[in-house]
Protein backbone atom coordinates (compact mmCIF):
# COMPACT_ATOMS: atom_id res chain seq x y z
CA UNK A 1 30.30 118.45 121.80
CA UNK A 2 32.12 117.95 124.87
CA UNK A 3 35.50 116.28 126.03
CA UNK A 4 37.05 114.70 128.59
CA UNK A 5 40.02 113.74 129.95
CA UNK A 6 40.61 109.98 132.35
CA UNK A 7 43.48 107.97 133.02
CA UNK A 8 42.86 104.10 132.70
CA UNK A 9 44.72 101.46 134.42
CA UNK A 10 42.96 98.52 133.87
CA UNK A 11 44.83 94.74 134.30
CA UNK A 12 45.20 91.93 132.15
CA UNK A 13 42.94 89.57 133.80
CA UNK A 14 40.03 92.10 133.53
CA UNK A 15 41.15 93.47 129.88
CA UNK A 16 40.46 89.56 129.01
CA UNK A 17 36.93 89.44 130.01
CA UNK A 18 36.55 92.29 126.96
CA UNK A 19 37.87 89.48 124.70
CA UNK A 20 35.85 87.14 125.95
CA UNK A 21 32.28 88.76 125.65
CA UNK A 22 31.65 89.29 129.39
CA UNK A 23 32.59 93.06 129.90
CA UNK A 24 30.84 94.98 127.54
CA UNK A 25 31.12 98.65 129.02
CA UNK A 26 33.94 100.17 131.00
CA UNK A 27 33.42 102.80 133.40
CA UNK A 28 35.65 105.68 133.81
CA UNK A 29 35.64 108.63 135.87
CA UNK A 30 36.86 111.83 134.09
CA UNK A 31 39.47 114.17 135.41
CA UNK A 32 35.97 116.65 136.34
CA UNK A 33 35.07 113.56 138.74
CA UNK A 34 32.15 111.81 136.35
CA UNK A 35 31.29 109.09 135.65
CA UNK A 36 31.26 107.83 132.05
CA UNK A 37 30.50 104.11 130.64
CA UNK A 38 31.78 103.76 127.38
CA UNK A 39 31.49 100.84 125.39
CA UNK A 40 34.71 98.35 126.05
CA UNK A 41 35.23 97.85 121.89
CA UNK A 42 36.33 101.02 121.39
CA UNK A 43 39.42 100.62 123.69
CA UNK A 44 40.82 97.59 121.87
CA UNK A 45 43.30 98.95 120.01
CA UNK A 46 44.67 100.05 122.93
CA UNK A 47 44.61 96.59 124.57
CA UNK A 48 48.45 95.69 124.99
CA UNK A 49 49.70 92.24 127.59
CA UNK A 50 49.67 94.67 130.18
CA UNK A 51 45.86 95.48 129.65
CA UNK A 52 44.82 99.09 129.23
CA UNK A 53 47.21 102.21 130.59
CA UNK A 54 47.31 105.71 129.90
CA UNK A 55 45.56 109.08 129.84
CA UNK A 56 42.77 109.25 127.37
CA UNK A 57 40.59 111.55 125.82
CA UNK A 58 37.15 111.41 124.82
CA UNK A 59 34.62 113.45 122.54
CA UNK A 60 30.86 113.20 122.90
CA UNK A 61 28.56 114.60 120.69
CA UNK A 62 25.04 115.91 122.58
CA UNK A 63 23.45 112.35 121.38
CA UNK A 64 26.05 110.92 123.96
CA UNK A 65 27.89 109.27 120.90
CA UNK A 66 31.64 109.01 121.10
CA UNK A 67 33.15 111.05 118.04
CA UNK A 68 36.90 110.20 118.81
CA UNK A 69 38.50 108.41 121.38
CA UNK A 70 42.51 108.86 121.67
CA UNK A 71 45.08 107.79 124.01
CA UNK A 72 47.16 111.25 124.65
């Protein structure tokens, strides 16, 4: 398993094109400087009028699944 750490600041305008079917990856770069696309449903709880803003953290198992994906 491994983790990272990013910080997302992604707009409205772009947050909508989740919603609307046309974005469906996002890609981050971690706090180690890679690159990660991760699939844009699993940030939608975190989807406020703003768009999407914080620090996150990410687990991957070695399959490159996501195991838990938090805002911290």
């Amino acid at each position: 398993m491994r983790n990272f750490k990013f910080t997302m600041a992604l707009t409205a305008a772009k947050t909508r094109a989740i919603y609307a079917g046309q974005a469906r990856f996002i890609l981050v770069e971690t706090d180690q400087g890679l690159k990660l696309q991760l699939p844009a449903a699993n940030f939608l709880e975190y989807v406020s009028a703003d768009g999407i803003h914080g620090r996150f953290d990410v687990k991957i198992d070695a399959d490159n699944k996501i195991l838990a994906l938090r805002r911290i």
